[in-house]
Protein backbone atom coordinates (compact mmCIF):
# COMPACT_ATOMS: atom_id res chain seq x y z
CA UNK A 1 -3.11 -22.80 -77.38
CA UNK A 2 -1.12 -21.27 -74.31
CA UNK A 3 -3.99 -21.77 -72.18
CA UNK A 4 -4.17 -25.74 -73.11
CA UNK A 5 -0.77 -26.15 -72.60
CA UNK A 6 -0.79 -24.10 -68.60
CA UNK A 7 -3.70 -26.46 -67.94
CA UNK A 8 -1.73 -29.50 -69.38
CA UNK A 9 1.44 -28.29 -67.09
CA UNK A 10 -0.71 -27.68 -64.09
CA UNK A 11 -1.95 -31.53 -64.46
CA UNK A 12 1.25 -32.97 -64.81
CA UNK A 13 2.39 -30.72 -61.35
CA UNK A 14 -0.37 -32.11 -59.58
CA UNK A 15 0.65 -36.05 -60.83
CA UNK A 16 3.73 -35.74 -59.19
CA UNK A 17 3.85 -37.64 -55.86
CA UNK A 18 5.05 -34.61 -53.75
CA UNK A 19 5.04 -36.51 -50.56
CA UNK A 20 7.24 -39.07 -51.51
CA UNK A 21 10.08 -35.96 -52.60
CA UNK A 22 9.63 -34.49 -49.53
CA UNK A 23 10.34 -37.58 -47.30
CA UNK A 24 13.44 -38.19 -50.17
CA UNK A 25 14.43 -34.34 -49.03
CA UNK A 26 14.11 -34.59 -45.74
CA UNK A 27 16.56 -37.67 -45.67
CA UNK A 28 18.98 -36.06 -47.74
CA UNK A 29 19.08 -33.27 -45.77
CA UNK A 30 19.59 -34.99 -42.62
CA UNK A 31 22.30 -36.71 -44.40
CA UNK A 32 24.35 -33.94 -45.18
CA UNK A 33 24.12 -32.25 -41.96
CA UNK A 34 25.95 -35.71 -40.63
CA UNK A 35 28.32 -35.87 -42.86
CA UNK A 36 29.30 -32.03 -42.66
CA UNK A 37 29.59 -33.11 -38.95
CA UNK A 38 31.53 -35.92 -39.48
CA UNK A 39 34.00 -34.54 -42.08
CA UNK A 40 34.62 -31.33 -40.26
CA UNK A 41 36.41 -32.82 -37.21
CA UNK A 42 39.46 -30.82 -35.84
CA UNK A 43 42.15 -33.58 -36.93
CA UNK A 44 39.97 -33.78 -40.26
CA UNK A 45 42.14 -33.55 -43.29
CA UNK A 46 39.05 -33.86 -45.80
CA UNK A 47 37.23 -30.49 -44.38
CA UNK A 48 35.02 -29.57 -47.83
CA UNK A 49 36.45 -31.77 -50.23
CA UNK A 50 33.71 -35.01 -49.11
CA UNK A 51 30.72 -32.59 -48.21
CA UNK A 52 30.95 -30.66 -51.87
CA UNK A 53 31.03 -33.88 -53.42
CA UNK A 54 27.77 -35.11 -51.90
CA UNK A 55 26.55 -31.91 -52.73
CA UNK A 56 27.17 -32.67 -56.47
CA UNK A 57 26.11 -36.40 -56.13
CA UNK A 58 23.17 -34.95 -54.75
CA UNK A 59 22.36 -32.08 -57.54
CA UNK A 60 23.21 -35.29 -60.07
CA UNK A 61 20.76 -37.29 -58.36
CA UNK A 62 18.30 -34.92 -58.04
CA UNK A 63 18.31 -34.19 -61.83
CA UNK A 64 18.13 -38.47 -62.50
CA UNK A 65 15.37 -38.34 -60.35
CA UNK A 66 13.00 -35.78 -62.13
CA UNK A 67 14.12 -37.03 -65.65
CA UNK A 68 13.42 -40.32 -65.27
CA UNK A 69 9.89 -39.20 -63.34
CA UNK A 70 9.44 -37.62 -66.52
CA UNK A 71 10.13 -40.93 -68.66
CA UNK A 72 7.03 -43.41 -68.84
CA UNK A 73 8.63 -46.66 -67.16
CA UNK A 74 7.20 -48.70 -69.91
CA UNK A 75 10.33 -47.53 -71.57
CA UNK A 76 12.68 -49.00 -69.01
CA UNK A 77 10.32 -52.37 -69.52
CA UNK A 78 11.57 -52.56 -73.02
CA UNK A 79 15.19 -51.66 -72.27
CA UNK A 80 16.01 -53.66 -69.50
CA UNK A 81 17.65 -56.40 -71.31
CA UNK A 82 20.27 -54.12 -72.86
CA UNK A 83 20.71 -52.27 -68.66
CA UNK A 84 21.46 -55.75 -67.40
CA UNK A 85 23.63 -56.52 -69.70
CA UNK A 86 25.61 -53.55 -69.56
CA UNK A 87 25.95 -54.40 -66.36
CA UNK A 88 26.67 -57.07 -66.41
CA UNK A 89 29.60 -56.89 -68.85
CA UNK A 90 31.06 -54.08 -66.30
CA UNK A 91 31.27 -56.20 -63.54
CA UNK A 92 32.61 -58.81 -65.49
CA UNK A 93 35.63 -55.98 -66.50
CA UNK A 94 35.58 -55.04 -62.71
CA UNK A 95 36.53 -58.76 -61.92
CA UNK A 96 39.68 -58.67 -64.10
CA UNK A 97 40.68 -55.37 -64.58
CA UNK A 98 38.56 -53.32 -62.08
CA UNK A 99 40.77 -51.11 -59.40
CA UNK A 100 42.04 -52.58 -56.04
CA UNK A 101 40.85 -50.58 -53.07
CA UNK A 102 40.79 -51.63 -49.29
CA UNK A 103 41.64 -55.28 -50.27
CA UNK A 104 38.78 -55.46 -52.92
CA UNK A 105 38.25 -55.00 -56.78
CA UNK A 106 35.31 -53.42 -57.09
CA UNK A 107 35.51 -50.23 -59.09
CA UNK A 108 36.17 -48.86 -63.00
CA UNK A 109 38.28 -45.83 -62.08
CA UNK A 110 37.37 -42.65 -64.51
CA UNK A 111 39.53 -40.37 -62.48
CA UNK A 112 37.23 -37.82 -61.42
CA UNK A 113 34.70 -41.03 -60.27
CA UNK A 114 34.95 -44.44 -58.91
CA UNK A 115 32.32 -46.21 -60.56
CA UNK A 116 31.11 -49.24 -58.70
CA UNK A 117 28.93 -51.58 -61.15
CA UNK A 118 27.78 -53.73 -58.40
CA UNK A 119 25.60 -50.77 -56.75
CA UNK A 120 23.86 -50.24 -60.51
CA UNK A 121 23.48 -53.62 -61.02
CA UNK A 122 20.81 -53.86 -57.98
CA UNK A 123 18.77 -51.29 -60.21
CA UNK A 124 19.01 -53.41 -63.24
CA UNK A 125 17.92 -56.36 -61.36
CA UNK A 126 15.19 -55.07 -59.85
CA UNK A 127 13.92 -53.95 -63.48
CA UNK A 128 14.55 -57.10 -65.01
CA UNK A 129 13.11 -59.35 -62.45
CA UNK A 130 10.04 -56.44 -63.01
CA UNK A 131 9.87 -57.30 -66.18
CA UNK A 132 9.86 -60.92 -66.12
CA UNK A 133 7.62 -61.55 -63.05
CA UNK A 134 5.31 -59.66 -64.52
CA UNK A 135 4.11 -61.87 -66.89
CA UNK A 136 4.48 -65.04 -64.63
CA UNK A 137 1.40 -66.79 -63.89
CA UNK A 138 1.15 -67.13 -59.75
CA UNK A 139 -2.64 -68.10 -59.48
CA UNK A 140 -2.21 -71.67 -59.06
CA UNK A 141 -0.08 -71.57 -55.31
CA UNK A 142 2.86 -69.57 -57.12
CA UNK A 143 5.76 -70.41 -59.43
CA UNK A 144 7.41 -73.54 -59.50
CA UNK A 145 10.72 -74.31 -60.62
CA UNK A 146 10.61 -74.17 -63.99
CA UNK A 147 8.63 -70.51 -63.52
CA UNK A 148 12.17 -69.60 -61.61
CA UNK A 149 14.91 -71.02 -63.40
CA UNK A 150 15.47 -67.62 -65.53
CA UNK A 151 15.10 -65.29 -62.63
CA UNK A 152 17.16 -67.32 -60.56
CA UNK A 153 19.68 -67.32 -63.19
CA UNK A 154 19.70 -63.94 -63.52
CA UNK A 155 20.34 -63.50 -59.74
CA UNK A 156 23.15 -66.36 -58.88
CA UNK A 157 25.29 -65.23 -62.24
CA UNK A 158 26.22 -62.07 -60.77
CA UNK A 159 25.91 -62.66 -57.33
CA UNK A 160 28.81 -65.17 -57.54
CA UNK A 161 31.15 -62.52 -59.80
CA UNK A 162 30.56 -59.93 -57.11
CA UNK A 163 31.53 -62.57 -54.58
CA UNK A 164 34.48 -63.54 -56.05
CA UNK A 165 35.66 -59.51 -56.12
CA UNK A 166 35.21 -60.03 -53.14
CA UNK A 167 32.43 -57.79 -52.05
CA UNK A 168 30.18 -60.07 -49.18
CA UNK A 169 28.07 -56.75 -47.99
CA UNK A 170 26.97 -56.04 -51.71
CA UNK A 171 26.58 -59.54 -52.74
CA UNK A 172 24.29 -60.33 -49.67
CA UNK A 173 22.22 -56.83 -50.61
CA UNK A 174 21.44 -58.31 -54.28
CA UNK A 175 20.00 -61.74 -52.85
CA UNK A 176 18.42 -60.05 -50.51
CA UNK A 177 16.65 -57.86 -52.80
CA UNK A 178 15.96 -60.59 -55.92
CA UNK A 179 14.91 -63.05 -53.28
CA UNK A 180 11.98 -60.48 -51.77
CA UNK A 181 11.07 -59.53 -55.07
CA UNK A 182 10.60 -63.55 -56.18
CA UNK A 183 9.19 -64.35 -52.87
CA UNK A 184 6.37 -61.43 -53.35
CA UNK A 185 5.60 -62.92 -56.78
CA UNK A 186 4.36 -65.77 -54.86
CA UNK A 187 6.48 -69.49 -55.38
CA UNK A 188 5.03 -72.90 -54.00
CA UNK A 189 5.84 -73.86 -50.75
CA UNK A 190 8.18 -76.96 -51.65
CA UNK A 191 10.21 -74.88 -53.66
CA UNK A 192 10.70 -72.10 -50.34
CA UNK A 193 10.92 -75.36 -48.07
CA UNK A 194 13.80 -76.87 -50.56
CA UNK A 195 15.69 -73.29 -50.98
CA UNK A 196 15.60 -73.23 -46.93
CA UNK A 197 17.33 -76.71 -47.11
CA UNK A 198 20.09 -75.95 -49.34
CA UNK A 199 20.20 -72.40 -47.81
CA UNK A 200 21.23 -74.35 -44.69
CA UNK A 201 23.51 -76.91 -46.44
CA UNK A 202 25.07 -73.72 -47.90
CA UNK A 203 25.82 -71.82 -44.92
CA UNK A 204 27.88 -74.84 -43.97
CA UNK A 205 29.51 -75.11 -47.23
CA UNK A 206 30.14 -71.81 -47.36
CA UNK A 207 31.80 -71.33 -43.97
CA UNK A 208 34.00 -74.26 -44.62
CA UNK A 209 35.10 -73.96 -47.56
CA UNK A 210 34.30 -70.23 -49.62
CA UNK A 211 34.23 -67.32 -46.91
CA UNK A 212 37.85 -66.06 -46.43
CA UNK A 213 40.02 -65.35 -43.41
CA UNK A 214 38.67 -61.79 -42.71
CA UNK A 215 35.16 -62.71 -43.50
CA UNK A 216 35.37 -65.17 -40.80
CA UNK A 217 37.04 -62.62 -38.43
CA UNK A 218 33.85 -60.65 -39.19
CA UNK A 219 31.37 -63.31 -37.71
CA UNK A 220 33.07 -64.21 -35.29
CA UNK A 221 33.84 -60.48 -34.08
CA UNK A 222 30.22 -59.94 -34.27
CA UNK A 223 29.17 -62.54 -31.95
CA UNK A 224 32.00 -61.53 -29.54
CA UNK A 225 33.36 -58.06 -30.23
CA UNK A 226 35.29 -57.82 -27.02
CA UNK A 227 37.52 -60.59 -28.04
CA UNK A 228 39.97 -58.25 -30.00
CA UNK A 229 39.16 -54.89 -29.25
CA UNK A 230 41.98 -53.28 -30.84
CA UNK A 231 41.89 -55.38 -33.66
CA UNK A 232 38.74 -56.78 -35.64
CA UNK A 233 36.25 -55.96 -32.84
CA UNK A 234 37.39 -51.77 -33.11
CA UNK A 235 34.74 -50.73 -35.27
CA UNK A 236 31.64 -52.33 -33.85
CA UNK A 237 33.06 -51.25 -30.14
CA UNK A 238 33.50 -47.77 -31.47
CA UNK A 239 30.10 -47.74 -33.14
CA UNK A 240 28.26 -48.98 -29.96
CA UNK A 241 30.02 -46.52 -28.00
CA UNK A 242 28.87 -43.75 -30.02
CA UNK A 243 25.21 -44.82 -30.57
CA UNK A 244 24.64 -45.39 -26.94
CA UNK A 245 26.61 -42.10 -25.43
CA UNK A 246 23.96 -40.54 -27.70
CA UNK A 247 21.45 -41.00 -24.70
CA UNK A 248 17.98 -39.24 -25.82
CA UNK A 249 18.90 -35.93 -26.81
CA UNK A 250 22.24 -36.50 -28.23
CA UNK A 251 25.52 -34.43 -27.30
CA UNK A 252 24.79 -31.79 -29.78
CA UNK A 253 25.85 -31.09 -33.25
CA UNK A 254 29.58 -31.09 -34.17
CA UNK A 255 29.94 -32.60 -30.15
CA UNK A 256 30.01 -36.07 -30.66
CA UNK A 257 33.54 -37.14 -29.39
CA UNK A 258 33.64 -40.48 -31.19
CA UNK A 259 33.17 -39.15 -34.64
CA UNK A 260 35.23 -35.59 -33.81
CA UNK A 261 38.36 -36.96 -32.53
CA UNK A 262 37.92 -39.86 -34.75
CA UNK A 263 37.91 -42.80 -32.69
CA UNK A 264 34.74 -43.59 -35.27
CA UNK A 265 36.10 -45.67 -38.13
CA UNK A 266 34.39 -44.76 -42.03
CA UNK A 267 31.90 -42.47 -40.26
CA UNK A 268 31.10 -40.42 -43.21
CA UNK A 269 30.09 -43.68 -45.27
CA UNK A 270 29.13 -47.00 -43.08
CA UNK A 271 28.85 -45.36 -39.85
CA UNK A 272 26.65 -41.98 -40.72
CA UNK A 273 23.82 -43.57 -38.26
CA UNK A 274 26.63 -43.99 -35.65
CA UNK A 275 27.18 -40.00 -36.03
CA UNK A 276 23.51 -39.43 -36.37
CA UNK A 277 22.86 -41.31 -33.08
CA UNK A 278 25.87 -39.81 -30.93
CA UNK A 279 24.96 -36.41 -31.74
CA UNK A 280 21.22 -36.51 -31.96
CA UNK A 281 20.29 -39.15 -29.87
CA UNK A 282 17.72 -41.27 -29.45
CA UNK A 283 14.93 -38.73 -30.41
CA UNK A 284 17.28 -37.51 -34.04
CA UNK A 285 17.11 -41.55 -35.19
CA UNK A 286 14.07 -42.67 -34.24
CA UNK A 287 12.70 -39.42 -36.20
CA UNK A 288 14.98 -40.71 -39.01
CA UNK A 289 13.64 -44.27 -38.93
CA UNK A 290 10.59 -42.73 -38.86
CA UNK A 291 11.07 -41.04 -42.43
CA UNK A 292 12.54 -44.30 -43.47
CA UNK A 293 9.02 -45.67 -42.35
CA UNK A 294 6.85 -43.03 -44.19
CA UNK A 295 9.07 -43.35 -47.17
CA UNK A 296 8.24 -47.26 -47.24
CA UNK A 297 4.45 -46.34 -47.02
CA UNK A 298 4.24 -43.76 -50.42
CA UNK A 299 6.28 -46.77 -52.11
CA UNK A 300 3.71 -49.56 -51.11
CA UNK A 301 0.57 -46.71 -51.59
CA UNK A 302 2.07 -46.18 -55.03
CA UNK A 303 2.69 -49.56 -55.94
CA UNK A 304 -1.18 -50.61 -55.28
CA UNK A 305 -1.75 -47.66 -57.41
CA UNK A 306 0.13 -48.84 -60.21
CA UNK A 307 -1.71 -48.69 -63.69
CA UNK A 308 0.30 -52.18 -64.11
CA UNK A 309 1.49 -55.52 -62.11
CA UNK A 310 4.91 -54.27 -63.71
CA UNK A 311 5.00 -50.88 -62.35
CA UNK A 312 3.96 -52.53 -59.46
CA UNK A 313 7.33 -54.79 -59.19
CA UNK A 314 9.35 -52.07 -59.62
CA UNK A 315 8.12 -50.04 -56.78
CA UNK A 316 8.47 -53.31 -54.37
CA UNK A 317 11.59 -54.30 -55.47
CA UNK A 318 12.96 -50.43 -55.32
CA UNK A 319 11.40 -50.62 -51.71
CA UNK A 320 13.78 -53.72 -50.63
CA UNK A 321 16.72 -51.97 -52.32
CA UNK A 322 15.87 -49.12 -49.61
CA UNK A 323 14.78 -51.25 -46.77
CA UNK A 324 17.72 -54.14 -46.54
CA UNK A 325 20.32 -51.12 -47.13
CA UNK A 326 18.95 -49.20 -44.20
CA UNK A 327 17.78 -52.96 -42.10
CA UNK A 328 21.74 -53.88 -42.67
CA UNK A 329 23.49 -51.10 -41.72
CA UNK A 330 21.71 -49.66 -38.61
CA UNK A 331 21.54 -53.58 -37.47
CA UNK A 332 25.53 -53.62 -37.83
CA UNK A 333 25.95 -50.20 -36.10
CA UNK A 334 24.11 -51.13 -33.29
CA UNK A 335 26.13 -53.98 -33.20
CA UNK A 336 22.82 -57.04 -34.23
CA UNK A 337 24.71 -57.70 -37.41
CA UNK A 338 28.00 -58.46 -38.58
CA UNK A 339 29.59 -55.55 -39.94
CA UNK A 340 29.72 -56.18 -43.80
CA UNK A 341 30.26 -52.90 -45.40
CA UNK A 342 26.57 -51.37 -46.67
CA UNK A 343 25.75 -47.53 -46.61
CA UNK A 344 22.62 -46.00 -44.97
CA UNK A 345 20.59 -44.94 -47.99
CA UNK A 346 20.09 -41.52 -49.13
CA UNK A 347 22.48 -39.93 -46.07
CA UNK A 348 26.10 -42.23 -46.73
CA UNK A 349 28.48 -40.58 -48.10
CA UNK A 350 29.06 -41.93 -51.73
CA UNK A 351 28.32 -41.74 -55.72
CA UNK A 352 27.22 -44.87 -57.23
CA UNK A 353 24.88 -45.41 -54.16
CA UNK A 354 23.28 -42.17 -54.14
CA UNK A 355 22.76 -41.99 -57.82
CA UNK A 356 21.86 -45.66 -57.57
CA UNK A 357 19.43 -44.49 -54.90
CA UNK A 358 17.80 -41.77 -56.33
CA UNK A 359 17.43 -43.31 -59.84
CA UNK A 360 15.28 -46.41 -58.19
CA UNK A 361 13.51 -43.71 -56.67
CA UNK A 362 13.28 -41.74 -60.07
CA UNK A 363 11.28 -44.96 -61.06
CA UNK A 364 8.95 -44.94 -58.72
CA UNK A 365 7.96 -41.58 -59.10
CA UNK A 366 7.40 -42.30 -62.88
CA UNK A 367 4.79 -44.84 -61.50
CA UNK A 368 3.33 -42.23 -59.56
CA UNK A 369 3.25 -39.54 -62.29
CA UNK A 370 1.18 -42.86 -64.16
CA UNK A 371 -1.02 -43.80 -61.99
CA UNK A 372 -3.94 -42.74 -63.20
CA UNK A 373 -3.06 -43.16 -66.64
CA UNK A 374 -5.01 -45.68 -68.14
């Protein structure tokens, strides 16, 4: 009896995807050693109080991670109904009775943590679109519209609440991700040529009459930063100046002058690759895009593993959760994007993302532990 149960332990060691934790380790390590930098300036007033907290996020996350590994996914299939609408319902309290921070409503305050439903609601997305998609039939050119109009649905209904908080960055992030994971499902190519059209259309409408004031101020900062440099255009000069006095070997750690003496806005959250790249240089974040990159491979090498096409969703659509976080923010950093407020994944500073973050992951890995599970 003991000896069964060694040799059933031993097998369920060896199903783990070790690689993938590793490359999840590595980033998370990197991550705090930038944000102990960053928080432990000499004017800094938050000296352990930030870097302990990450620490917990990070022991939390950790421990989502390896239960839900543990959990067959085909569990989450048949729950994710009840996640999104949890959700959903908490975003819909965020919008009239969430807390006001930085201009926005976009948290349920518990006192000892700021709860952000928008973040979770990518994850129940992803595992409802999953779910859905799975059972589409995309042999005949790919869906059409009547194929769409429930994931679409599903999309647009939140989207537009988390706009209206208003939280662009995040809202952006969950079209971004529902719209790879439809587009991978396969759709006919009138319905992509007509969603281009009133994507277009949209833009326009948008611009005229929905973004507000600041948003605005955010474009147009973006396409000329110098234009108010004390004013909108501070934090994308200040990030630019940072990334590129990085040169190739960086200034050192704890030496960066723009994140030290603080002339580097939200450095611990939206600008961690800013630190990263002033410090370490060019050779400290190509090596970190370079995990980001190996990270992206175990997802897709699990996913065409996958005992199921709905084990296979999740892995792709927890892979554009990771890869339009990280795309985003190092693109407004280095100053390509408009700066819209999205954390680096895995090294930001911040709860509901990293537990967000490591529970997508926790997925994945439970398709991994599966694979070979028939």
């Amino acid at each position: 009896m003991d000896l069964s149960l060694h040799l059933e332990e031993r097998t369920a060691f060896r199903r783990i995807d070790w690689s993938l934790i590793i490359i999840i380790f590595c980033l998370n390590f990197i991550g705090l050693i930038n944000l102990y930098s960053a928080t432990h300036g000499p004017n800094s007033k938050e000296v352990e109080t930030l870097f302990m907290n990450q620490i917990i996020w990070l022991f939390v996350g950790w421990s989502i991670f390896f239960t839900i590994t543990m959990v067959d996914y085909a569990i989450v299939s048949r729950l994710a109904y009840v996640v999104y609408a949890l959700n959903f319902l908490a975003i819909v309290y965020v919008t009239l009775f969430g807390k006001v921070a930085l201009g926005a409503q976009r948290w349920i305050d518990f006192g000892f943590f700021r709860y952000q439903p928008s973040e979770t609601m990518k994850l129940a997305l992803i595992v409802l679109l999953a779910k859905i998609l799975a059972n589409r039939n995309t042999l005949n050119g790919g869906m059409g519209f009547r194929e769409l109009v429930i994931p679409l649905a599903i999309l647009l209904v939140p989207f537009a609440l988390i706009v209206e908080q208003p939280d662009l960055g995040t809202a952006m992030m969950l079209g971004a991700i529902g719209g790879s994971i439809i587009l991978f499902t396969r759709v006919k190519k009138r319905i992509i040529i007509g969603a281009l059209i009133i994507g277009l259309f949209g833009l326009w409408g948008a611009w005229n009459y929905g973004l507000r004031d600041y948003q605005k101020n955010r474009i147009l900062t973006f396409l000329s930063p110098t234009n108010d440099p004390r004013g909108t255009g501070y934090n994308s000069i200040q990030s630019r100046i940072a990334v590129g006095s990085g040169q190739f070997f960086g200034k050192g750690f704890r030496k960066g002058t723009q994140s030290q003496l603080e002339f580097l806005p939200e450095r611990h959250t939206d600008f961690i690759y800013s630190v990263l790249s002033e410090e370490h240089g060019f050779v400290g974040s190509l090596l970190t895009m370079g995990l980001f990159c190996s990270l992206f491979y175990f997802i897709i090498r699990i996913a065409l593993n996958a005992r199921d096409k709905f084990g296979a969703l999740l892995c792709i659509g927890v892979l554009c959760y990771v890869f339009w976080h990280m795309f985003v923010n190092v693109g407004m950093v280095i100053g390509l994007l408009p700066i819209v407020g999205v954390p680096l994944p895995l090294l930001s500073y911040g709860g509901s993302s990293m537990l967000t973050t490591m529970a997508g992951l926790g997925l994945v890995s439970s398709v991994a532990f599966r694979r070979y599970l028939f």
